[in-house]
N, C-alpha and C. Protein backbone atom coordinates (compact mmCIF):
# COMPACT_ATOMS: atom_id res chain seq x y z
N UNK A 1 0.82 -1.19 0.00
CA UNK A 1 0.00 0.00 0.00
C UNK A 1 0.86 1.26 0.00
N UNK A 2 1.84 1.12 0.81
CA UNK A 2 2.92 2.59 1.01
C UNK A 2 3.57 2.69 -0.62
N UNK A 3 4.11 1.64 -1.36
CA UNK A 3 4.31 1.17 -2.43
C UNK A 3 3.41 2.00 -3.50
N UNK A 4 2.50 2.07 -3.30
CA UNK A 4 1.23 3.06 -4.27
C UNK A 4 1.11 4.01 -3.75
N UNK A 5 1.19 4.35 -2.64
CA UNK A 5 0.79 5.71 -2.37
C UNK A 5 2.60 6.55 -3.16
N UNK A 6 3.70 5.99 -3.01
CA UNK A 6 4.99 6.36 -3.14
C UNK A 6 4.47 6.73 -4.97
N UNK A 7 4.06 6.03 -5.65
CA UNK A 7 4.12 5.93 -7.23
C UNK A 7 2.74 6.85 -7.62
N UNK A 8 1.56 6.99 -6.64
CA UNK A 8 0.91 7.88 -7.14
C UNK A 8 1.65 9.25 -7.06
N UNK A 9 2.29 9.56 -5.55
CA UNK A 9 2.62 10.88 -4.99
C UNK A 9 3.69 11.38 -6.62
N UNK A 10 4.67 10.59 -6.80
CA UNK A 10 5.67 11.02 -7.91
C UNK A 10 5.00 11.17 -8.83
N UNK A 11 3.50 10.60 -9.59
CA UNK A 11 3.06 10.93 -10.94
C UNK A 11 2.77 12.19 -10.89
N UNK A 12 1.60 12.39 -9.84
CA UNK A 12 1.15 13.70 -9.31
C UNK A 12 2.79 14.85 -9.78
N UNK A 13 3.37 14.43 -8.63
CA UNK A 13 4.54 15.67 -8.49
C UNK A 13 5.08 15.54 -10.46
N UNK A 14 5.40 14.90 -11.01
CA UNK A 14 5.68 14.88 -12.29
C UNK A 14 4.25 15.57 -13.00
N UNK A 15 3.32 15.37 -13.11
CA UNK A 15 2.28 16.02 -13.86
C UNK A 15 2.16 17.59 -13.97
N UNK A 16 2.22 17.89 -12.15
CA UNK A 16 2.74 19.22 -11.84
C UNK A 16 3.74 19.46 -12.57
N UNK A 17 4.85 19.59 -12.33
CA UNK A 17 5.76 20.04 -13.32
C UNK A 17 5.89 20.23 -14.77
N UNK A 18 5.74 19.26 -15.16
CA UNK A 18 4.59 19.60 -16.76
C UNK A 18 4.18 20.36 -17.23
N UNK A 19 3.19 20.55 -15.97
CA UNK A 19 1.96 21.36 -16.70
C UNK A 19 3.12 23.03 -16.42
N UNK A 20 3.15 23.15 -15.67
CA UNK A 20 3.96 24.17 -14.88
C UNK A 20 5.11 24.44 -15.51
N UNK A 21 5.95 23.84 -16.71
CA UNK A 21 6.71 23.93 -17.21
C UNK A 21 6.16 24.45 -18.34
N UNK A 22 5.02 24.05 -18.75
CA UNK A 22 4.73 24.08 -19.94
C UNK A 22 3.91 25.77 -20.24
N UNK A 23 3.28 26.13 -19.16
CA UNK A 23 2.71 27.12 -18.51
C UNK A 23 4.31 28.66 -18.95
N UNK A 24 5.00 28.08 -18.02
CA UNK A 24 6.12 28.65 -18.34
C UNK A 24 6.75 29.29 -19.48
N UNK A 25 6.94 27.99 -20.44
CA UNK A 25 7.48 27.80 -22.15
C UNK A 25 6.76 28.24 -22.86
N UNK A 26 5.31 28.37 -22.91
CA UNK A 26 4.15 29.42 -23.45
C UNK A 26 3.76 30.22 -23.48
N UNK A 27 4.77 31.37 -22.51
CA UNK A 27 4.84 32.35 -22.08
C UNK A 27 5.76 33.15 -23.28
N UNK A 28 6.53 32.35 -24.04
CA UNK A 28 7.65 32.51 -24.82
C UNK A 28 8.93 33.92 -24.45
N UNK A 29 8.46 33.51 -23.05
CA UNK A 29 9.50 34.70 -21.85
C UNK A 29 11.49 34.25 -22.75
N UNK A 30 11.29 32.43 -23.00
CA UNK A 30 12.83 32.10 -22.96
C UNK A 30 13.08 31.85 -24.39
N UNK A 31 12.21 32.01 -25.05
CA UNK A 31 12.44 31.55 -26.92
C UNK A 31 13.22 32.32 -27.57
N UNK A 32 12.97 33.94 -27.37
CA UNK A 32 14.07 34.52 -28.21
C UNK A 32 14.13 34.90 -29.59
N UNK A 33 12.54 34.09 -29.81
CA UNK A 33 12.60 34.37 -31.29
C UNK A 33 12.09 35.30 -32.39
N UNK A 34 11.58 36.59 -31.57
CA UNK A 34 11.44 37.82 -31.75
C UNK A 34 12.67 38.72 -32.00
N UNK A 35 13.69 37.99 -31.41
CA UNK A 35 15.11 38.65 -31.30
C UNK A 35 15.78 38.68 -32.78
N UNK A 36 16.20 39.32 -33.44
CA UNK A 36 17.15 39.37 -34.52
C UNK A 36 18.03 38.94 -34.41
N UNK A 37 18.70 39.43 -33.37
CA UNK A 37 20.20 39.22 -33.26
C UNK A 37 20.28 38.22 -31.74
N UNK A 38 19.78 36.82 -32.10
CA UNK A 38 19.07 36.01 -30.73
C UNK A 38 20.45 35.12 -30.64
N UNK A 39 21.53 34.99 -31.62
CA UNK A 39 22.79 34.37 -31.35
C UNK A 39 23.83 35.57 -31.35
N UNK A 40 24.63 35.58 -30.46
CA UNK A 40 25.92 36.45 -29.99
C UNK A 40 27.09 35.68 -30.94
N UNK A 41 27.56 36.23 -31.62
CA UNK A 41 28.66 36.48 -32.58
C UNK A 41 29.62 37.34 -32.38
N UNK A 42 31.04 37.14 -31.73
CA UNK A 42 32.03 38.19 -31.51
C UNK A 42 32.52 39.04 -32.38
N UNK A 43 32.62 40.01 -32.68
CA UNK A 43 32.88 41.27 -33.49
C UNK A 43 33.88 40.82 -34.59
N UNK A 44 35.24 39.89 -34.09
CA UNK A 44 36.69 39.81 -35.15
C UNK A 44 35.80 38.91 -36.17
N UNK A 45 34.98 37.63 -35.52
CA UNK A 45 34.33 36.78 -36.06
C UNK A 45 33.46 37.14 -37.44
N UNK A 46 32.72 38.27 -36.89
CA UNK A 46 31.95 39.13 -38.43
C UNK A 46 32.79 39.95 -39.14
N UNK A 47 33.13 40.01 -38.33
CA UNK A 47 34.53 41.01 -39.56
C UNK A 47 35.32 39.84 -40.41
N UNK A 48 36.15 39.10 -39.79
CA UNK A 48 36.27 37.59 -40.70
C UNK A 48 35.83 37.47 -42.08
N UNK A 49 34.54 37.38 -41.50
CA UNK A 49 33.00 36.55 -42.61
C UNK A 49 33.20 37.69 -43.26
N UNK A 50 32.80 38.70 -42.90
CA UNK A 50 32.96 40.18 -44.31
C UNK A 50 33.81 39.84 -45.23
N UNK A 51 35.24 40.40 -44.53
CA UNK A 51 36.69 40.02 -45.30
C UNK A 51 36.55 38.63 -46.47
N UNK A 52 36.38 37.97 -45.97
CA UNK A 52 36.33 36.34 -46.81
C UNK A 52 35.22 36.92 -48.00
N UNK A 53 33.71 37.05 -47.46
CA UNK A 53 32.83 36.73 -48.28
C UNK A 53 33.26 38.58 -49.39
N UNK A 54 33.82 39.70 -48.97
CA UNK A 54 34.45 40.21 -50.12
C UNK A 54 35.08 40.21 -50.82
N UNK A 55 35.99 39.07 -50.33
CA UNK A 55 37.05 38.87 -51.32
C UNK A 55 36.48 37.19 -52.25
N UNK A 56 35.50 36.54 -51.82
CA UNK A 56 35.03 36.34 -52.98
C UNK A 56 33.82 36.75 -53.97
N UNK A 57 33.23 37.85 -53.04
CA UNK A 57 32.24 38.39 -54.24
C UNK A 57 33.46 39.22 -55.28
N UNK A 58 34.06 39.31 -55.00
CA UNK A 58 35.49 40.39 -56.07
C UNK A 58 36.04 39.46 -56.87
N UNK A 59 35.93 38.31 -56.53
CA UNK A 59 36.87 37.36 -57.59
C UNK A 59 35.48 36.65 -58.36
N UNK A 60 34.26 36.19 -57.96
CA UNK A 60 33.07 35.75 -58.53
C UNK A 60 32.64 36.95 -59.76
N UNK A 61 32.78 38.46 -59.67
CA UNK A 61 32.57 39.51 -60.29
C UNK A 61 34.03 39.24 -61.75
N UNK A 62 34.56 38.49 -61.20
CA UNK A 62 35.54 38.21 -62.65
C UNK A 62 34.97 37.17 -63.44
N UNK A 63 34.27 36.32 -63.14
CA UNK A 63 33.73 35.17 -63.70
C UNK A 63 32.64 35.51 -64.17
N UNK A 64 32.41 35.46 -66.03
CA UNK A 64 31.32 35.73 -66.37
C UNK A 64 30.43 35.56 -66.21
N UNK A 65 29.93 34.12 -65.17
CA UNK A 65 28.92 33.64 -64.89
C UNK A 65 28.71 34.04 -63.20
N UNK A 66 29.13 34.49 -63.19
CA UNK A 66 29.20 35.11 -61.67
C UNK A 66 28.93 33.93 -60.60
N UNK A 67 29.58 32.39 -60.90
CA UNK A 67 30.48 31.90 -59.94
C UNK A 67 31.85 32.12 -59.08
N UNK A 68 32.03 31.40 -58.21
CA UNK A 68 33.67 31.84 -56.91
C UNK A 68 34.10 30.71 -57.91
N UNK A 69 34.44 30.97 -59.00
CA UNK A 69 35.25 29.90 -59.33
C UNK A 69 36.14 30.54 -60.71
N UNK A 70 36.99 29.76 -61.51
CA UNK A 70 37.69 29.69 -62.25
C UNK A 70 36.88 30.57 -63.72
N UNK A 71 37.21 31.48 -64.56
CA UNK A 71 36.23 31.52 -65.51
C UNK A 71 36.53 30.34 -66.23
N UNK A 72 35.13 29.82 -66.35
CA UNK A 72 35.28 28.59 -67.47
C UNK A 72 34.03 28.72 -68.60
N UNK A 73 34.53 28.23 -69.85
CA UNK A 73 33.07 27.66 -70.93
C UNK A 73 31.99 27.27 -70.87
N UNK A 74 30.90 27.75 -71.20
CA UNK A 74 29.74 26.74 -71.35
C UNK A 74 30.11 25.73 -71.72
N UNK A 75 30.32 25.41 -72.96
CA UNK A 75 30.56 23.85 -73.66
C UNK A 75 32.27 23.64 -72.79
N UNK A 76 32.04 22.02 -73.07
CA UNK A 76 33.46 21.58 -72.93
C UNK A 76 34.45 21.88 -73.30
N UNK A 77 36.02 22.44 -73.26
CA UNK A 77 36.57 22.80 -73.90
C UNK A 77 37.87 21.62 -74.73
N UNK A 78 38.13 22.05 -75.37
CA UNK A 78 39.34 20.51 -75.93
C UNK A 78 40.06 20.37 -74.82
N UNK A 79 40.04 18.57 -74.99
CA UNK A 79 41.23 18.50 -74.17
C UNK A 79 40.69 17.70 -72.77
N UNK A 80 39.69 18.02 -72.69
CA UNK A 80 38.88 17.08 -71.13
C UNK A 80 37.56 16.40 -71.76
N UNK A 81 37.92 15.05 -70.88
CA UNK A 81 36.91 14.19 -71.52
C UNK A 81 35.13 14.20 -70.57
N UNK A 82 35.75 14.54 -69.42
CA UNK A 82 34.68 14.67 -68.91
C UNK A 82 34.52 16.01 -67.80
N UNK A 83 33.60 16.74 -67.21
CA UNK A 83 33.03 17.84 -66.67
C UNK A 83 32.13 17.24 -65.72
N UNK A 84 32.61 17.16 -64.22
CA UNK A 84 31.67 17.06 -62.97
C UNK A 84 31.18 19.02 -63.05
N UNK A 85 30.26 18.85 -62.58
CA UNK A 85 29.23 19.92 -61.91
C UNK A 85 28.78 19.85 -61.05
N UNK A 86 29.30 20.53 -59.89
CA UNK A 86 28.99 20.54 -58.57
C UNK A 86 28.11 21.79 -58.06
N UNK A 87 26.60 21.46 -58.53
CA UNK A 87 25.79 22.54 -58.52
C UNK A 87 25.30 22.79 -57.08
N UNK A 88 24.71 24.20 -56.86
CA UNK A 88 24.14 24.09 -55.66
C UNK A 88 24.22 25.97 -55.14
N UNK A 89 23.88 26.21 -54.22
CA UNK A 89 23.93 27.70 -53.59
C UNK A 89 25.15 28.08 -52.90
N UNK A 90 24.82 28.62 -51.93
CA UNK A 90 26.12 29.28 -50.94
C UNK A 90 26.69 28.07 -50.43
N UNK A 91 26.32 26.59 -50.11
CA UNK A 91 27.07 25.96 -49.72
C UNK A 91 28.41 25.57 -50.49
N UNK A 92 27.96 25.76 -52.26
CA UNK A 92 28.90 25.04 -53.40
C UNK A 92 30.12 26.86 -53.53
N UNK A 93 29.17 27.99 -53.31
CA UNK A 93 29.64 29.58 -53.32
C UNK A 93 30.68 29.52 -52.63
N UNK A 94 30.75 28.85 -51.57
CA UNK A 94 31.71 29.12 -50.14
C UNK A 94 30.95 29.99 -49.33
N UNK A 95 30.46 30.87 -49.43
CA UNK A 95 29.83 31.61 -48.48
C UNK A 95 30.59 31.22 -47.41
N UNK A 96 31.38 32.85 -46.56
CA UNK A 96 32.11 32.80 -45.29
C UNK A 96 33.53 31.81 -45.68
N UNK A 97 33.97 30.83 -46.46
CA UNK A 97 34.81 30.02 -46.46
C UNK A 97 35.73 30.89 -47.57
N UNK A 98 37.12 30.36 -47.00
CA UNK A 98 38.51 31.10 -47.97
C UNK A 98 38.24 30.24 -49.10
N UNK A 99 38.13 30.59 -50.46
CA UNK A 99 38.36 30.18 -51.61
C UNK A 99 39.14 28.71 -51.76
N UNK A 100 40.75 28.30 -51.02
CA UNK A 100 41.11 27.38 -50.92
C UNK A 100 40.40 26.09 -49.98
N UNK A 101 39.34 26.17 -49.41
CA UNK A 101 39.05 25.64 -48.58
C UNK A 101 37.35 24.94 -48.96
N UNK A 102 37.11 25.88 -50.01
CA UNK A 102 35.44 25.49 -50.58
C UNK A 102 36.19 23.96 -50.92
N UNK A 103 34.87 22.93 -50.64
CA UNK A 103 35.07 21.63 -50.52
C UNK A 103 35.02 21.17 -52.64
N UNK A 104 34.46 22.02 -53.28
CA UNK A 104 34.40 21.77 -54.84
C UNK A 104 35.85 22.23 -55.57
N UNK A 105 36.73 23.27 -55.04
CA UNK A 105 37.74 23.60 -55.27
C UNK A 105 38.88 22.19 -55.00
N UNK A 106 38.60 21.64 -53.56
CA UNK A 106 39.32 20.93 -53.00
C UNK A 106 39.38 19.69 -53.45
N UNK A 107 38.12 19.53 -54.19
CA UNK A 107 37.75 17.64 -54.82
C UNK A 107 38.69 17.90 -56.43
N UNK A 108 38.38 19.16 -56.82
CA UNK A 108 38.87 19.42 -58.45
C UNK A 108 40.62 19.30 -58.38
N UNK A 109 41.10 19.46 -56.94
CA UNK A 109 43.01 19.18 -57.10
C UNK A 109 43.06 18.14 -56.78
N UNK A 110 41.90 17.30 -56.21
CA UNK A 110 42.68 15.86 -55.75
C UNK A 110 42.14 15.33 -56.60
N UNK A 111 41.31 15.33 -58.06
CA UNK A 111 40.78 14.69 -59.25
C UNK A 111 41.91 14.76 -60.09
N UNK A 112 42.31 16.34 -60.57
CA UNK A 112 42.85 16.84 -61.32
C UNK A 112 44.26 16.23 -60.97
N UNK A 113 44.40 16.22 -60.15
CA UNK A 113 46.00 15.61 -59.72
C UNK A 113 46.74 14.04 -60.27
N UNK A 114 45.43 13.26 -60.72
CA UNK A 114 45.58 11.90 -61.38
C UNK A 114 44.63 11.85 -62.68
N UNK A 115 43.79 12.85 -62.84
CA UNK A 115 43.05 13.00 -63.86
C UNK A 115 42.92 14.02 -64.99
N UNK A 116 43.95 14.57 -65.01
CA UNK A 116 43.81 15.66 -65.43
C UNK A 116 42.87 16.05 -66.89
N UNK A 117 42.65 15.19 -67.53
CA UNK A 117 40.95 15.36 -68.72
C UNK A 117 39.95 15.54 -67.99
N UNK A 118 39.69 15.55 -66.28
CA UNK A 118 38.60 16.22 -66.25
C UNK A 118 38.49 17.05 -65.18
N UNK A 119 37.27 18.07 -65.36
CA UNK A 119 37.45 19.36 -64.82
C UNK A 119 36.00 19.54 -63.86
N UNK A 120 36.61 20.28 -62.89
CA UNK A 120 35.54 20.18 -62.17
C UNK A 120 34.73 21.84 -61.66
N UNK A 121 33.53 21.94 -62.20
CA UNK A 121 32.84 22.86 -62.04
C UNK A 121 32.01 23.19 -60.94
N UNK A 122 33.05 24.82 -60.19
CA UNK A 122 31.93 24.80 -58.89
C UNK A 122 30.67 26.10 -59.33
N UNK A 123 29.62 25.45 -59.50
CA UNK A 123 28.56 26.49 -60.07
C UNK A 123 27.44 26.45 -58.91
N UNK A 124 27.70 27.23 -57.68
CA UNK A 124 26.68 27.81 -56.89
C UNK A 124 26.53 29.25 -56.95
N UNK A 125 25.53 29.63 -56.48
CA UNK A 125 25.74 31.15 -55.86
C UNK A 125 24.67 31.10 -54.75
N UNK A 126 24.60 31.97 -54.40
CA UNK A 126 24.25 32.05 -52.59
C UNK A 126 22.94 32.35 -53.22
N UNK A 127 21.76 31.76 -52.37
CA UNK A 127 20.38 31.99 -52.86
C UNK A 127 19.87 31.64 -53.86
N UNK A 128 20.40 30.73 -54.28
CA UNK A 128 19.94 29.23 -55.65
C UNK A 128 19.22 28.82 -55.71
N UNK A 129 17.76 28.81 -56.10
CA UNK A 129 16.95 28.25 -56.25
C UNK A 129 17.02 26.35 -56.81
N UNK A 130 16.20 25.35 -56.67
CA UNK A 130 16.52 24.55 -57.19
C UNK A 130 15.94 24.78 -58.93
N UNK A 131 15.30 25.07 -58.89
CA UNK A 131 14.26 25.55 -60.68
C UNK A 131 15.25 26.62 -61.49
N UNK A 132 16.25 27.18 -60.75
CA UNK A 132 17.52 28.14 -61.47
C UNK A 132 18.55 27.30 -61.94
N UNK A 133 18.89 26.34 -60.88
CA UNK A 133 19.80 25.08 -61.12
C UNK A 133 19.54 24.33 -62.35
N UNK A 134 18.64 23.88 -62.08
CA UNK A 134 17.42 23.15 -63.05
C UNK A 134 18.20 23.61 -64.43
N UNK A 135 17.46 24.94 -64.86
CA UNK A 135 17.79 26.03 -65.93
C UNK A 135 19.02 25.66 -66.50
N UNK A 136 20.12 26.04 -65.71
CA UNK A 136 21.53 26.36 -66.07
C UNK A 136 22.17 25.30 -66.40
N UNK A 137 21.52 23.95 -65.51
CA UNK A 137 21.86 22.72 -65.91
C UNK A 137 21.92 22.51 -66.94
N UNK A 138 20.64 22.80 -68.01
CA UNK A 138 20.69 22.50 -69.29
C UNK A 138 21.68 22.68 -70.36
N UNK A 139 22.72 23.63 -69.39
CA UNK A 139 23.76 23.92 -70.20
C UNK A 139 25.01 23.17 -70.33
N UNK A 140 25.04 22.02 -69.84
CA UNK A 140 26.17 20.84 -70.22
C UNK A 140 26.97 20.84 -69.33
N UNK A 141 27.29 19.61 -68.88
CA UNK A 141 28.05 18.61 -67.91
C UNK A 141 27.94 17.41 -67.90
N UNK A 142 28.89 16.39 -67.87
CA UNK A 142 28.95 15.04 -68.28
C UNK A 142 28.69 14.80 -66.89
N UNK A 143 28.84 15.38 -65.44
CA UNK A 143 28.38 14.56 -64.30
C UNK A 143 27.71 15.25 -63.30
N UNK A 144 26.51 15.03 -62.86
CA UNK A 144 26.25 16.17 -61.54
C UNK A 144 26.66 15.88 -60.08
N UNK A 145 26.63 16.43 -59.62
CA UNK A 145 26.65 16.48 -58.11
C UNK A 145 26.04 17.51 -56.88
């Protein structure tokens, strides 16, 4: 009997809390999500991200297609048998990342290094739709990614 009274008393005290928690969390006193600026970011840190992401919107502004990448051809050019395309937005852009360090730059020297017929295209830009991708796709590549 003490046995049940012990397992009712804790459901009780657990239910309370619950509700009372929940009472709390609906209050949206601790959410934050009214806040703009609801994550703290140290000052050198955004300055960083500036620096980086200007110095590749300045080198993307050389590329006729206004990729962070190499200017390259629509069509294939002589000489490579095949063209990966590594499509996609700010993740394929670098966005915030040093130019040497975008992961499509980094796959094209360790390809290119034993392969050199083929070339590897980083074609994002920040805010890519997939139906833009789509589009541009149509413009030739022997592989996607």
């Amino acid at each position: 009997m003490e046995y049940i009274k012990n397992l009712a008393l804790l459901l009780l005290t657990i239910i309370i809390l619950l509700i009372t928690s929940e009472g709390i969390l609906s209050t949206g006193y601790f959410d934050g999500l009214d806040n703009p600026k609801a994550i703290w970011i140290p000052e050198k840190y955004k300055k960083l991200d500036r620096e980086i992401n200007l110095r590749n919107f300045e080198f993307s502004a050389k590329n006729k297609l206004w990729f962070n990448d190499k200017d390259r051809t629509q069509q294939k050019p002589l000489g490579i048998e095949y063209r990966v395309a590594v499509l996609g937005d700010s993740f394929i852009f670098g966005d915030g990342v040093a130019y040497d360090v975008i992961w499509s730059h980094k796959l094209e020297k360790s390809i290119t290094k034993n392969y050199p017929k083929i070339e590897v295209l980083s074609w994002g830009r920040n805010g890519w739709s997939t139906k833009q991708q789509y589009e541009f796709l149509k413009k030739g590549a022997s592989i996607l990614i």
